[in-house]
N, C-alpha and C. Protein backbone atom coordinates (compact mmCIF):
# COMPACT_ATOMS: atom_id res chain seq x y z
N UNK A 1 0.84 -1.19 0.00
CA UNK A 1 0.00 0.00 0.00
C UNK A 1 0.88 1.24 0.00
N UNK A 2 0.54 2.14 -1.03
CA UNK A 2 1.65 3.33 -0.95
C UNK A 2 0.98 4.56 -0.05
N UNK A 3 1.77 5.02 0.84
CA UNK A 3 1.30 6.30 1.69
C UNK A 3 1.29 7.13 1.20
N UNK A 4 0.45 8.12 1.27
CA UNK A 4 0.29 9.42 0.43
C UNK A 4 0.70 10.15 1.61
N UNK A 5 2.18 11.10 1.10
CA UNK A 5 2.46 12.40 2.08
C UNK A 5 1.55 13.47 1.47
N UNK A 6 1.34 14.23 3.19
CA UNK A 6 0.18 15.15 3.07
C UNK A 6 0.96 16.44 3.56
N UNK A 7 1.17 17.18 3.12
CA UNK A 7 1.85 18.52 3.89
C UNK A 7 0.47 19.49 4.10
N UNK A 8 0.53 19.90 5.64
CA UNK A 8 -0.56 20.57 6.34
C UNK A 8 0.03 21.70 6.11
N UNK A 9 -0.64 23.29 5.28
CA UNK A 9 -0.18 24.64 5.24
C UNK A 9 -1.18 25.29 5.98
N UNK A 10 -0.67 26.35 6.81
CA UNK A 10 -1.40 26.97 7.48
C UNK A 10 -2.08 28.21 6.74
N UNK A 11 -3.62 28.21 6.56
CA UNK A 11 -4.30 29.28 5.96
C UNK A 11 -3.43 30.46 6.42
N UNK A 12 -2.56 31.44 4.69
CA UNK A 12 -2.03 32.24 4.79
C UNK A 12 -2.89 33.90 5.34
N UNK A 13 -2.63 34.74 5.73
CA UNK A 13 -3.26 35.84 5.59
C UNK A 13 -4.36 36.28 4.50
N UNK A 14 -3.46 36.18 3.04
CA UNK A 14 -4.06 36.55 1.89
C UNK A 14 -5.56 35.49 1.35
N UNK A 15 -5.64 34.45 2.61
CA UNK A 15 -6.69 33.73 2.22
C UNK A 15 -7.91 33.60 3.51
N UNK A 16 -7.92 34.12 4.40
CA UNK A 16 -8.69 34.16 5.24
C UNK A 16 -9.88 35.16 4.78
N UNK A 17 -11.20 34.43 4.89
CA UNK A 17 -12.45 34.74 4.84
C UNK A 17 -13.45 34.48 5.75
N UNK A 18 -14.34 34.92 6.24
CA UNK A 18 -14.80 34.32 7.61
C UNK A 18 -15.95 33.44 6.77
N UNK A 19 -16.58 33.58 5.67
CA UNK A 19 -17.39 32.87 5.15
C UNK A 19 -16.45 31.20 3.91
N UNK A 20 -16.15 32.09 3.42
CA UNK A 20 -15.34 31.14 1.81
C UNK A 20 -14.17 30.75 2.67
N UNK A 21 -13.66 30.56 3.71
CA UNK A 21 -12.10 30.16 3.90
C UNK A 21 -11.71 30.41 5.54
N UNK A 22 -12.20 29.82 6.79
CA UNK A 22 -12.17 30.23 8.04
C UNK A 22 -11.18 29.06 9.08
N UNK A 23 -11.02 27.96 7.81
CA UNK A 23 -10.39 26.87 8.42
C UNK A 23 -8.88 27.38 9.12
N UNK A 24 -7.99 26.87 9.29
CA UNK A 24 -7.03 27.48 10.46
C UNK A 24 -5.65 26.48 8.92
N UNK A 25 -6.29 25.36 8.64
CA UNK A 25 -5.48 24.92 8.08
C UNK A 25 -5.45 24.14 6.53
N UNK A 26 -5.00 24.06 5.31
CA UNK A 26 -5.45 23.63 4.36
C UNK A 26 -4.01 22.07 4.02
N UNK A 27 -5.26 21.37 3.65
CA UNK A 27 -3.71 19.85 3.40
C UNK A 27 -3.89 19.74 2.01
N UNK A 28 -2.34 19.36 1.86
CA UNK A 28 -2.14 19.43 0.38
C UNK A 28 -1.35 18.07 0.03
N UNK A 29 -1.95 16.92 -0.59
CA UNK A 29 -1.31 16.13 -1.31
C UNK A 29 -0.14 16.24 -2.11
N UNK A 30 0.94 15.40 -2.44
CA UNK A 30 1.77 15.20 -3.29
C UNK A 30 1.14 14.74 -4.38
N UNK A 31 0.11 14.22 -4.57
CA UNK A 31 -0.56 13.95 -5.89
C UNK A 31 -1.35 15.66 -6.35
N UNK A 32 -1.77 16.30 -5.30
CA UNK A 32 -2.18 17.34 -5.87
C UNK A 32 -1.31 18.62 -5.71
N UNK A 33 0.21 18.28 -5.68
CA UNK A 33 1.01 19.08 -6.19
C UNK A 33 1.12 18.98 -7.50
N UNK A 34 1.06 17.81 -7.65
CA UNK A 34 1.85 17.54 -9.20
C UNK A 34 0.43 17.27 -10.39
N UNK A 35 -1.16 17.06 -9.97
CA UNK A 35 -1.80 17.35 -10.71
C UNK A 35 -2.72 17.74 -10.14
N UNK A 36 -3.36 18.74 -11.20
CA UNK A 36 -4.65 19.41 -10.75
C UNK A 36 -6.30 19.20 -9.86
N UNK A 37 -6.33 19.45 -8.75
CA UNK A 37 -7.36 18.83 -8.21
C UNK A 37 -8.64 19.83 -8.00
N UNK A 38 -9.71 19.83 -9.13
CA UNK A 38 -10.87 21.23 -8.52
C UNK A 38 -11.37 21.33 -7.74
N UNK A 39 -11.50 19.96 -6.91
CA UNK A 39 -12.29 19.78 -5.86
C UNK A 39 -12.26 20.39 -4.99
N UNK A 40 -10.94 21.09 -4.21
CA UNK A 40 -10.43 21.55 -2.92
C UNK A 40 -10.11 23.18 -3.62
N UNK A 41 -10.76 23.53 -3.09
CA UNK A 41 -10.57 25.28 -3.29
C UNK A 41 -9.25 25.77 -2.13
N UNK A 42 -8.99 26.89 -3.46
CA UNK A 42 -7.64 27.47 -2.50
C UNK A 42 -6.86 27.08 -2.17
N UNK A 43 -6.47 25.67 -2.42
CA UNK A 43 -4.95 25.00 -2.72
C UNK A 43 -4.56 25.54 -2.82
N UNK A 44 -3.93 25.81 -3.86
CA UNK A 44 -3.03 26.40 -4.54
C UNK A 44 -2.59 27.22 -4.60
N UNK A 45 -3.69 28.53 -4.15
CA UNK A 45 -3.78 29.72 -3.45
C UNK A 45 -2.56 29.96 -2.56
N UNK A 46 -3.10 28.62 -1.42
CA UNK A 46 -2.82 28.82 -0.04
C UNK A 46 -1.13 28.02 -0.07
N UNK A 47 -0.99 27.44 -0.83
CA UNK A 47 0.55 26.89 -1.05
C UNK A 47 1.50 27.81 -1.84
N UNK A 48 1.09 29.06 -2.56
CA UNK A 48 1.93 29.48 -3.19
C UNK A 48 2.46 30.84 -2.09
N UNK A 49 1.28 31.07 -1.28
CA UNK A 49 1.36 32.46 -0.23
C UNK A 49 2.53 31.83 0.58
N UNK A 50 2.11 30.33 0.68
CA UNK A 50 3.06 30.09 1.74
C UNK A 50 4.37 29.71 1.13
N UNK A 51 4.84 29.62 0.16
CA UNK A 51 6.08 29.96 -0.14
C UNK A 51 6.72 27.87 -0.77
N UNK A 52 5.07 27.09 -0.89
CA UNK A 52 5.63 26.11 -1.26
C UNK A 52 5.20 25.38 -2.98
N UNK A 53 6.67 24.60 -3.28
CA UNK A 53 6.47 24.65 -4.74
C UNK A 53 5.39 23.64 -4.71
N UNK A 54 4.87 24.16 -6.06
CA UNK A 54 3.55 23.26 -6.53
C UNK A 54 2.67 24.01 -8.19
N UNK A 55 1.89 22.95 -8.06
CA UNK A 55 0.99 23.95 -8.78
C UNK A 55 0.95 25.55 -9.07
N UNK A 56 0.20 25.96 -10.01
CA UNK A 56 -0.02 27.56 -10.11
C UNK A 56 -0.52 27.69 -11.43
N UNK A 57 -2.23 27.24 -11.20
CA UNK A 57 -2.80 27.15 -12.13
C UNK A 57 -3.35 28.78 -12.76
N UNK A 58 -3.13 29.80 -12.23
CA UNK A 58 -3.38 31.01 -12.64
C UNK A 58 -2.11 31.32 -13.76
N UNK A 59 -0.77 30.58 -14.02
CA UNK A 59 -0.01 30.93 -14.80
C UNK A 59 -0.22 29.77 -16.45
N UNK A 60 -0.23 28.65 -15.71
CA UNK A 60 -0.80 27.64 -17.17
C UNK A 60 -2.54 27.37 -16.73
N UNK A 61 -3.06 27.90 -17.31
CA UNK A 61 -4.79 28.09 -16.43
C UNK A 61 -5.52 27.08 -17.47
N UNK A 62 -5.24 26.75 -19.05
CA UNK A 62 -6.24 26.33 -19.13
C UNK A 62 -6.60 25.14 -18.64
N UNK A 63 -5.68 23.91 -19.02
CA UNK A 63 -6.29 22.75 -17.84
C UNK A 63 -6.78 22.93 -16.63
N UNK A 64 -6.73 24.05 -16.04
CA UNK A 64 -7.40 23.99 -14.34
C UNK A 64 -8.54 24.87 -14.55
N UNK A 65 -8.53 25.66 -15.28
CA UNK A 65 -9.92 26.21 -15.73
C UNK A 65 -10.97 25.54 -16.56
N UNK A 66 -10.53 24.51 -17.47
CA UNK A 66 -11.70 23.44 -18.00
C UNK A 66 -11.97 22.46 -16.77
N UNK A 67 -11.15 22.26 -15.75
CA UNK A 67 -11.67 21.31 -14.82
C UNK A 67 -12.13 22.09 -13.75
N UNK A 68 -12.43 23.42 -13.78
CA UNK A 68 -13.20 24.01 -12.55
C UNK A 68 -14.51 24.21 -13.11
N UNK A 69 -14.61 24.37 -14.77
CA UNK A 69 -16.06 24.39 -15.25
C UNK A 69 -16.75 23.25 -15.05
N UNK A 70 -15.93 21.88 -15.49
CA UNK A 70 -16.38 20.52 -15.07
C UNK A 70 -17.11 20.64 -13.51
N UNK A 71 -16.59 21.12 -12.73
CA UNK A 71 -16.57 20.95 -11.13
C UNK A 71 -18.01 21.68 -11.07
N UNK A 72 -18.04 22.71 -11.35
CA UNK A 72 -19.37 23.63 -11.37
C UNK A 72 -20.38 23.08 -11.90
N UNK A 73 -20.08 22.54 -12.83
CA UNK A 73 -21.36 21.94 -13.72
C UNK A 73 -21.82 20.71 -13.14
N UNK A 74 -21.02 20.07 -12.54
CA UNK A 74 -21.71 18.57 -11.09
C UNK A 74 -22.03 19.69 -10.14
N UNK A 75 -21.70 20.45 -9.73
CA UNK A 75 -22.09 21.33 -8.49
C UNK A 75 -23.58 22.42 -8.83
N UNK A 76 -23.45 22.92 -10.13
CA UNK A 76 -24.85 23.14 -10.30
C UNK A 76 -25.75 22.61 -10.52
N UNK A 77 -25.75 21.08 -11.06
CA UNK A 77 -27.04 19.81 -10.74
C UNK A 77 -27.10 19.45 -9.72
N UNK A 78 -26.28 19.94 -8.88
CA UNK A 78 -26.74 19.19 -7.22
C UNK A 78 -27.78 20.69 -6.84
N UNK A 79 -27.06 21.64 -6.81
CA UNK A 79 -27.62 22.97 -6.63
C UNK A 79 -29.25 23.07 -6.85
N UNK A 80 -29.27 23.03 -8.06
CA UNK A 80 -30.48 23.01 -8.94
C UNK A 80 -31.65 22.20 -8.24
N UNK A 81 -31.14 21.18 -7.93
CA UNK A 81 -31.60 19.41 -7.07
C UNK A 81 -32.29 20.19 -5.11
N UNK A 82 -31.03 20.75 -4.85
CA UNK A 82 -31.45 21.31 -3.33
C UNK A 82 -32.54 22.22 -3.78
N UNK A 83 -32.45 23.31 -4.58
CA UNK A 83 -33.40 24.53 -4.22
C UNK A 83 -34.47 23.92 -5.09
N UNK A 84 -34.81 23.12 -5.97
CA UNK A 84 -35.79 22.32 -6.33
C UNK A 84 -36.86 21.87 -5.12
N UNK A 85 -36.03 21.35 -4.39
CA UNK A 85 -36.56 20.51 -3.06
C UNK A 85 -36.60 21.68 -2.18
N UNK A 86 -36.15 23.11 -2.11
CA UNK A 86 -36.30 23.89 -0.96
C UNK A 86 -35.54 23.14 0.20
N UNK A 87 -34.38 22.23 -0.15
CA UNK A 87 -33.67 21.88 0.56
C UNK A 87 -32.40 22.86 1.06
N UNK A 88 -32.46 24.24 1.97
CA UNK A 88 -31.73 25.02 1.88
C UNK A 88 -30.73 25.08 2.96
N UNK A 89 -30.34 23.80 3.86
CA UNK A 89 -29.34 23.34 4.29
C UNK A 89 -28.74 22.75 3.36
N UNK A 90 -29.06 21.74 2.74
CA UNK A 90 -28.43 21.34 1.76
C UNK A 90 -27.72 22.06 0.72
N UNK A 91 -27.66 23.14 0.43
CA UNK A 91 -27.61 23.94 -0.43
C UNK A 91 -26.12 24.89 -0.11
N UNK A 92 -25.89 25.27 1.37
CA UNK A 92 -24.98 25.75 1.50
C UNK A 92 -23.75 25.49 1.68
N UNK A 93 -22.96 24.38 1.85
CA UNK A 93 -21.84 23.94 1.39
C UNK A 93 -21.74 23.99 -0.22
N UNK A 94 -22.58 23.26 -1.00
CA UNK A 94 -22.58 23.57 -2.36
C UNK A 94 -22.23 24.89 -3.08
N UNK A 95 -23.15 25.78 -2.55
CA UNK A 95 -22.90 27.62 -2.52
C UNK A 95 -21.47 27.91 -2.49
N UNK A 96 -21.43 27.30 -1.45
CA UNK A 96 -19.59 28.02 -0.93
C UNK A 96 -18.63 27.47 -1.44
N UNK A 97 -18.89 26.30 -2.30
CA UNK A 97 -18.14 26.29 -3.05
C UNK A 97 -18.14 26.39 -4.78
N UNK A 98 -19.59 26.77 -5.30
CA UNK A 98 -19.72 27.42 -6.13
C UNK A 98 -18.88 28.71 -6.11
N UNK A 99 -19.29 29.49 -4.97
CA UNK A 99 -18.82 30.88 -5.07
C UNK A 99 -17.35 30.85 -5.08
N UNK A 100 -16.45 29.64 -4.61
CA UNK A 100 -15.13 29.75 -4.39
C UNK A 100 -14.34 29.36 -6.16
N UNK A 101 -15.23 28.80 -6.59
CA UNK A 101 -15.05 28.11 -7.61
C UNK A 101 -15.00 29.34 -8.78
N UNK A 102 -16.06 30.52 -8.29
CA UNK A 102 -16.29 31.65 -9.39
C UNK A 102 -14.95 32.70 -8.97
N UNK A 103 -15.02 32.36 -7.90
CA UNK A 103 -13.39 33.61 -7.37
C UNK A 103 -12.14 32.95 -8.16
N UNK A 104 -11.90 31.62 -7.73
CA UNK A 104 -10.84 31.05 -8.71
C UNK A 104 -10.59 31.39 -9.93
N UNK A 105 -11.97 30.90 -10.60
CA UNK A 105 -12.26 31.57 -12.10
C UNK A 105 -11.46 32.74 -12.59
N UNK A 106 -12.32 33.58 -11.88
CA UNK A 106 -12.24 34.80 -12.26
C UNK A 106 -10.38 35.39 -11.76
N UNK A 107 -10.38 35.34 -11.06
CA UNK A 107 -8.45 35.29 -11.00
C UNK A 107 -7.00 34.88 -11.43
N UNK A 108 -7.84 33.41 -12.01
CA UNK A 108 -7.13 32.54 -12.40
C UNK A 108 -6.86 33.07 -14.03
N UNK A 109 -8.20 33.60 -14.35
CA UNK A 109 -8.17 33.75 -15.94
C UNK A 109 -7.53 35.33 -16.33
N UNK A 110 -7.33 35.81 -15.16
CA UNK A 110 -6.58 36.88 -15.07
C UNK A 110 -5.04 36.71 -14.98
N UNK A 111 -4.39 35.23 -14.45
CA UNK A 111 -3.02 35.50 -14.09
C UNK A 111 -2.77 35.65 -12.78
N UNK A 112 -3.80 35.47 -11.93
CA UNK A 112 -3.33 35.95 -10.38
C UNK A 112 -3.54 34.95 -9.74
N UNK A 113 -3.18 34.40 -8.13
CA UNK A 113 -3.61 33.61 -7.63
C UNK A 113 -4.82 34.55 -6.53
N UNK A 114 -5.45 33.87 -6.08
CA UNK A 114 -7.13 34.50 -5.15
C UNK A 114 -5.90 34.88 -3.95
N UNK A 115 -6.81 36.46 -4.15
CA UNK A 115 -6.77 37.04 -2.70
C UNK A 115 -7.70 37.43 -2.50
N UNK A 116 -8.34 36.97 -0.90
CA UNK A 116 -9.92 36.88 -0.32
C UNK A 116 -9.54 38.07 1.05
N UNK A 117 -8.56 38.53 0.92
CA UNK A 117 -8.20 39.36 2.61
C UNK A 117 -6.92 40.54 1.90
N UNK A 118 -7.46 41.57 3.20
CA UNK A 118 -8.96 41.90 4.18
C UNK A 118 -9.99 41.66 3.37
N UNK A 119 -9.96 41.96 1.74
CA UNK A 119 -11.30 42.02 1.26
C UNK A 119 -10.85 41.10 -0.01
N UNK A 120 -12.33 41.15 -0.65
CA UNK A 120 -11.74 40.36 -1.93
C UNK A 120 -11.75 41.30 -2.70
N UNK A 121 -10.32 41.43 -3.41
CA UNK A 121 -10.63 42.40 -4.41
C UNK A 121 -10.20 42.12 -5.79
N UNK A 122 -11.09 42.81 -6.92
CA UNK A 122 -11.19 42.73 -7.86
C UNK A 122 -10.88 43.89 -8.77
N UNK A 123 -10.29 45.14 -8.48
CA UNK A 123 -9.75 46.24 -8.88
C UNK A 123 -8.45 45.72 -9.89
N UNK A 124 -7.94 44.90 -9.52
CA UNK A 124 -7.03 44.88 -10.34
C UNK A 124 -6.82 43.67 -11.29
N UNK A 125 -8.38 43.30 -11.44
CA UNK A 125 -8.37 42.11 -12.44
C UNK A 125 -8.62 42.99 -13.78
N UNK A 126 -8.38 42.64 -14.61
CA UNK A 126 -9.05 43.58 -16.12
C UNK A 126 -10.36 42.59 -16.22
N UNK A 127 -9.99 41.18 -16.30
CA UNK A 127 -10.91 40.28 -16.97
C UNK A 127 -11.79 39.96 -15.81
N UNK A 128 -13.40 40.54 -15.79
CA UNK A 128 -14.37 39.92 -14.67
C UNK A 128 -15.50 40.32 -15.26
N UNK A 129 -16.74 40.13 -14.75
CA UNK A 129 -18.15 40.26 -14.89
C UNK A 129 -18.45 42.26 -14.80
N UNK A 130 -19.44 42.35 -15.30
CA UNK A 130 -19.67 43.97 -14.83
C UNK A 130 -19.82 43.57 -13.85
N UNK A 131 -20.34 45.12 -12.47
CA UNK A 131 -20.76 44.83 -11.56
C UNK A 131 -20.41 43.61 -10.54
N UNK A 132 -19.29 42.99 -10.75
CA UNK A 132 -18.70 41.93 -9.78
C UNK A 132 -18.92 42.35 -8.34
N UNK A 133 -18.19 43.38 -7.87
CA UNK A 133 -18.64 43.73 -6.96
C UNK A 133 -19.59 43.18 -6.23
N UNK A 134 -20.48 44.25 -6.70
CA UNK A 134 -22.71 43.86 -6.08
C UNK A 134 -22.94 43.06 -6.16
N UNK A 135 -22.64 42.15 -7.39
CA UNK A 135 -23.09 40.72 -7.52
C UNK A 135 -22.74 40.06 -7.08
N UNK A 136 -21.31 39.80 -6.29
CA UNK A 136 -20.99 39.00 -5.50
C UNK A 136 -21.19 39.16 -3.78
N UNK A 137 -21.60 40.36 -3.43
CA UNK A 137 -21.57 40.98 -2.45
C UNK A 137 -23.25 40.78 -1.86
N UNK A 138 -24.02 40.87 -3.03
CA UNK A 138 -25.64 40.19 -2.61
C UNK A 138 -25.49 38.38 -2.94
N UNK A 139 -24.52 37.63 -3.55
CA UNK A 139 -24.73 36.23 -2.98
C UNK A 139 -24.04 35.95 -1.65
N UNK A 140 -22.93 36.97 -1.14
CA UNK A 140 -22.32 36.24 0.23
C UNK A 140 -22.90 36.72 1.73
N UNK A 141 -24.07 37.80 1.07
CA UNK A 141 -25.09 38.30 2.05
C UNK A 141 -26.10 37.64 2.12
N UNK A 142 -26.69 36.51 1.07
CA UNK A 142 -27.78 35.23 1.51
C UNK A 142 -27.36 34.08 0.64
N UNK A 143 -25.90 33.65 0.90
CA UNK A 143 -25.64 32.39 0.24
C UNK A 143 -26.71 31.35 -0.38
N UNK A 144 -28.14 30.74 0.75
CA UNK A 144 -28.72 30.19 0.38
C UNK A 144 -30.00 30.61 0.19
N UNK A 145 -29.95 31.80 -0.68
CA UNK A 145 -31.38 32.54 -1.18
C UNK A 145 -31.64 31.72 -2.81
N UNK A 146 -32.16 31.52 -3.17
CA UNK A 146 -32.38 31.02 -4.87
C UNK A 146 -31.95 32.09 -5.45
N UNK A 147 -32.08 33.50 -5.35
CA UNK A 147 -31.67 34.89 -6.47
C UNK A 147 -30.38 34.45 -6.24
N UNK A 148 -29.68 34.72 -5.02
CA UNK A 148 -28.13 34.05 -5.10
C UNK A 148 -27.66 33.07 -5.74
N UNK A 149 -28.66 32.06 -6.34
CA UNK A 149 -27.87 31.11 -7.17
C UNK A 149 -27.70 31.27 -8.31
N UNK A 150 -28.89 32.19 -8.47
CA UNK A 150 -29.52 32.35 -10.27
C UNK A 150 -28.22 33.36 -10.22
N UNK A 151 -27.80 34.56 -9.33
CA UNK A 151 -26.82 35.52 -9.51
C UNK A 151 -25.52 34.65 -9.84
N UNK A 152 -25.03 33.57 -9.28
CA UNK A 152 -24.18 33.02 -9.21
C UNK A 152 -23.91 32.44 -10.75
N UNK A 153 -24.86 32.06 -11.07
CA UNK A 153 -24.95 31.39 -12.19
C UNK A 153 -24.51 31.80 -13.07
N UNK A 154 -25.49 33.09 -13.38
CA UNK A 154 -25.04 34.05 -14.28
C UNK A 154 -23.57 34.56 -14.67
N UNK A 155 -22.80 34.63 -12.99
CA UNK A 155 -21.45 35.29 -12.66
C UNK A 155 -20.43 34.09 -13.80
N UNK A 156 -21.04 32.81 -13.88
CA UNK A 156 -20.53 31.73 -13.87
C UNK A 156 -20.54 31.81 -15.51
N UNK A 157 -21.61 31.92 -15.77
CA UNK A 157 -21.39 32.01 -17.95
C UNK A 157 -20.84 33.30 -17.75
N UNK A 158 -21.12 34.39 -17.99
CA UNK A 158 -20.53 35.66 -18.06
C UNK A 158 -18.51 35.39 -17.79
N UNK A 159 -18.29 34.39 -16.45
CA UNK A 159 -16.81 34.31 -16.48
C UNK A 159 -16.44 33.34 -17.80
N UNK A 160 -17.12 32.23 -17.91
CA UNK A 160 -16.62 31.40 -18.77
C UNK A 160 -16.05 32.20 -19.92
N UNK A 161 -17.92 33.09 -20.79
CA UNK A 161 -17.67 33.78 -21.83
C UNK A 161 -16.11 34.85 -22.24
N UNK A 162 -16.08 35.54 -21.00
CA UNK A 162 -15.13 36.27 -20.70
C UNK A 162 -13.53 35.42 -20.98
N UNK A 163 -14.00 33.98 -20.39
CA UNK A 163 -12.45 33.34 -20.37
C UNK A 163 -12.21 32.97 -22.34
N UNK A 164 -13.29 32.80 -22.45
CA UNK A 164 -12.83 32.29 -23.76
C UNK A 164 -12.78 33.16 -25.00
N UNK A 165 -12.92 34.16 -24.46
CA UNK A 165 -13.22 35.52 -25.43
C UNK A 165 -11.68 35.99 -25.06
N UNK A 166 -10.97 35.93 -24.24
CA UNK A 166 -9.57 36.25 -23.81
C UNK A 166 -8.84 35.25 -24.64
N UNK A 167 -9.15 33.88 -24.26
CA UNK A 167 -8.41 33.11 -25.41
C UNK A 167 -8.20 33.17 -26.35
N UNK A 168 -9.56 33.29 -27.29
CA UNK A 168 -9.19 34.24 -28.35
C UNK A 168 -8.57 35.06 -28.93
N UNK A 169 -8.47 36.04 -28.20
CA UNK A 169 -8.40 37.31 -28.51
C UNK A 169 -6.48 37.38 -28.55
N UNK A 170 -5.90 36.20 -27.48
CA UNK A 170 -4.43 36.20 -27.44
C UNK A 170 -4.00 35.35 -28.71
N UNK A 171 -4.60 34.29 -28.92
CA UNK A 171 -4.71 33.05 -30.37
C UNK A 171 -4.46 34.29 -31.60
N UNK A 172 -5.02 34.95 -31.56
CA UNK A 172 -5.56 36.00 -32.99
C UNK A 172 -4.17 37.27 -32.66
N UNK A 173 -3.51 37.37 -31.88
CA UNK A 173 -2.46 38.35 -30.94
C UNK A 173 -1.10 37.52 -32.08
C-alpha cells in the first residue's frame, strides 16, 4: 500500500475569509502538487502564499480552468436538485463552493492567484463580470437565497464567456 504524504499549510493571511475560507489549516497532497485537483478550493492559493512549490494554475490556467467548469457543472445539478426541493441546508456547502469556484475563475483567468483578505478584491483584475462587486456581495449576504444562485450562475457564464473571449483574442495576438 503506498502512503500518500500530506503537507498541512497553514491558511495564509491573503486567504482568510470568515465565510469562503475560516479553516485554520489547508492539506495538500503530493498527488495534488503535481496534478490538478478542482475539488479543494484554494490550494493552490494557499501553497503558493506560503512559499511552497507546486501547482499555479493562474499561470498555465487552461487545464485547471476546463476542470473548474467541469466541477461547477456537477455542483450546479446538485444545486439546482437542493433549491428544487427547498432543501436550503443542503444547499450551503454547495454555494460556498460554487462561489469559491467563481473567485478562482475569475483570478485565475486573469493571471493571479485569489486574494480573499482583508477584502476580496477585484480592482485589479481587467478580466471579470460587470458589476462583480454587487453581484458577488448580494450572494455572500444570503448564500442560500435562490436569487443568489440564479446571480451566481449568471457570474458563472458571463466568467466562462469572458475566459474564452480572452483566449481568443491572445490566439488572434
Amino acid at each position: 500500500m503506498l502512503e500518500m504524504s500530506i503537507k498541512t499549510i497553514a491558511v495564509p493571511s491573503e486567504l482568510k475569509h470568515s465565510y469562503l475560507l475560516h479553516e485554520k489549516n489547508i492539506c495538500l497532497s503530493i498527488e495534488e502538487q503535481e496534478k490538478f485537483n478542482p475539488s479543494k478550493l484554494f490550494i493552490y492559493d494557499a501553497a503558493f502564499y506560503a512559499g511552497e512549490l507546486t501547482l499555479k494554475p493562474w499561470q498555465d490556467h487552461a487545464e485547471a480552468i476546463s476542470a473548474l467548469l467541469i466541477e461547477w457543472s456537477a455542483l450546479q445539478k446538485q444545486l439546482q436538485e437542493s433549491f428544487k426541493n427547498r432543501d436550503l441546508p443542503g444547499a450551503k456547502e454547495p454555494m460556498k463552493k460554487g462561489i469559491g469556484i467563481f473567485i478562482e475563475l475569475m483570478h485565475w483567468t486573469n493571471g493571479s492567484p485569489v486574494r480573499l483578505s482583508p477584502q476580496i478584491s477585484f480592482e485589479h483584475l481587467s478580466i471579470k463580470p460587470v458589476n462583480v462587486r454587487e453581484r458577488l456581495d448580494f450572494i455572500l449576504g444570503r448564500p442560500v437565497f435562490y436569487p443568489s444562485y440564479i446571480q451566481l450562475t449568471e457570474l458563472m457564464l458571463e466568467m466562462e464567456k469572458l475566459y474564452k473571449k480572452s483566449i481568443a483574442m491572445k490566439k488572434s495576438v
